[in-house]
C-alpha atoms as a PDB file:
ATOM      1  CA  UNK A   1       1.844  10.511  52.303  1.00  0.00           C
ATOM      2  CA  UNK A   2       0.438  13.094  49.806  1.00  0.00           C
ATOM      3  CA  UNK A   3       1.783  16.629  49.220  1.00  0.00           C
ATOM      4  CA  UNK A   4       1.723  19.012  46.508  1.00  0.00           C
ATOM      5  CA  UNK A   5       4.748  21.044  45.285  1.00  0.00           C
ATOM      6  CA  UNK A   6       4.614  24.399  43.317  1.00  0.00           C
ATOM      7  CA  UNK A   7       4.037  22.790  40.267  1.00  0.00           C
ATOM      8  CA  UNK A   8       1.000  21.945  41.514  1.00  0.00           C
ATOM      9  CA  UNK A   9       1.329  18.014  40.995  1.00  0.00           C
ATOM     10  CA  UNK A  10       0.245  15.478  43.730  1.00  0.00           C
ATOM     11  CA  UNK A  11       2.488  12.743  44.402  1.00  0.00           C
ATOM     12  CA  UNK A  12       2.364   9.624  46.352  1.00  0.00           C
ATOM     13  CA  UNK A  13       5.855   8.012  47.598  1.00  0.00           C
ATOM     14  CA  UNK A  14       5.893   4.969  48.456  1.00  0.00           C
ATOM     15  CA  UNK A  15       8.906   3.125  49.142  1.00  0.00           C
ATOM     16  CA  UNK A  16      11.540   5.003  46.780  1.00  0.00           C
ATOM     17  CA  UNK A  17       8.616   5.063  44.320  1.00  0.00           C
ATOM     18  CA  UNK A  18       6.588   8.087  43.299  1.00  0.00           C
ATOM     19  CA  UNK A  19       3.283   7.677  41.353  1.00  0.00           C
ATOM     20  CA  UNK A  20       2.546  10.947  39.355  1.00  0.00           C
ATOM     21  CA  UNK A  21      -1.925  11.641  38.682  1.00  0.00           C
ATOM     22  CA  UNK A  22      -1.681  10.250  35.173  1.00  0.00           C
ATOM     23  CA  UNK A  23       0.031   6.834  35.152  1.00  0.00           C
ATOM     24  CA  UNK A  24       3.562   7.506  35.678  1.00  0.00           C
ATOM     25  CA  UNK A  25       5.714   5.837  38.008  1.00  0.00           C
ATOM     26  CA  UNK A  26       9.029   7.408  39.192  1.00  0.00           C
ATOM     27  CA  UNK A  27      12.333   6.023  41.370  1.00  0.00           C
ATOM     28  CA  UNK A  28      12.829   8.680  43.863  1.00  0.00           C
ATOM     29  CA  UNK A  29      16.107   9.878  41.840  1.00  0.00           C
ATOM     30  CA  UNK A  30      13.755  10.305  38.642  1.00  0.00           C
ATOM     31  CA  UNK A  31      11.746  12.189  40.474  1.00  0.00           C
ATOM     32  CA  UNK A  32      13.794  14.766  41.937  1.00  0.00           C
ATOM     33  CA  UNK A  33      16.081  14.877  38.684  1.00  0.00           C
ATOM     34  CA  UNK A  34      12.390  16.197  37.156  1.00  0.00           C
ATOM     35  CA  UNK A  35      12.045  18.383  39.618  1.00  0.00           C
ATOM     36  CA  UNK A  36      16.132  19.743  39.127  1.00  0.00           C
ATOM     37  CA  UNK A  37      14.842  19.828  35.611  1.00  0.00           C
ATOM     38  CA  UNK A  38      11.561  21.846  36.191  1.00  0.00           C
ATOM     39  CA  UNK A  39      13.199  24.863  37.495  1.00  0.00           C
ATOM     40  CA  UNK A  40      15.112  25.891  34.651  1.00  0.00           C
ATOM     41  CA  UNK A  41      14.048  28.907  32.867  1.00  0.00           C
ATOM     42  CA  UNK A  42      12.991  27.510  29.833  1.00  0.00           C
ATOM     43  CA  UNK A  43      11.173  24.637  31.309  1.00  0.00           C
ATOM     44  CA  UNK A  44       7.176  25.689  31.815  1.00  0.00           C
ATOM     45  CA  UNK A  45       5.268  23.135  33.022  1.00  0.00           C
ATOM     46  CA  UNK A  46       5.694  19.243  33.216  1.00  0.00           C
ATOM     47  CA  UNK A  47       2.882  16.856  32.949  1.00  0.00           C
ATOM     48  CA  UNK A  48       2.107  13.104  33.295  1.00  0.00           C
ATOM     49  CA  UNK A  49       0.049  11.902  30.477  1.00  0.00           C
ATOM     50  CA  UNK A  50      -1.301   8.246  29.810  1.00  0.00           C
ATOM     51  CA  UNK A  51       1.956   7.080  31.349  1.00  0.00           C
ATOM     52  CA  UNK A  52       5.027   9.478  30.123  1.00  0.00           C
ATOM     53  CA  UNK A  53       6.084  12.873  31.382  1.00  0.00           C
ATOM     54  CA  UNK A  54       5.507  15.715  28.656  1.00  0.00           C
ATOM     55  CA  UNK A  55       6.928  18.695  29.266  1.00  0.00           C
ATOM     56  CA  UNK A  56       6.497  22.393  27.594  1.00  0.00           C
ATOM     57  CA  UNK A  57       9.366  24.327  27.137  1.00  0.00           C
ATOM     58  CA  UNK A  58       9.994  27.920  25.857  1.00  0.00           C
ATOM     59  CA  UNK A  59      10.927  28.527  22.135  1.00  0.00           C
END
């Protein structure tokens, strides 16, 4: 099952698993913490990169 949130990333779930474009590879509770942590003000943008999460924040 694909869908694509807001944030504009595509995720997978498989079996309490989520696998991010990018390499990474979430529980289903990591995933939806990121997403808790995603809409806080200061929080821009999140991205998977070769693996781990990055994510920009506002000075």
């Amino acid at each position: 099952e694909d869908s694509t949130d807001e944030s504009g990333l595509k995720e997978k779930t498989r079996k309490q698993t989520v696998y991010l474009p990018g390499g990474c590879i979430l529980s289903e509770k990591q995933f939806e913490d990121m997403k808790d942590f995603m809409t806080r003000s200061y929080v821009d943008d999140c991205l998977c990169i070769e693996g781990s999460i990055e994510c920009r924040v506002s000075p």
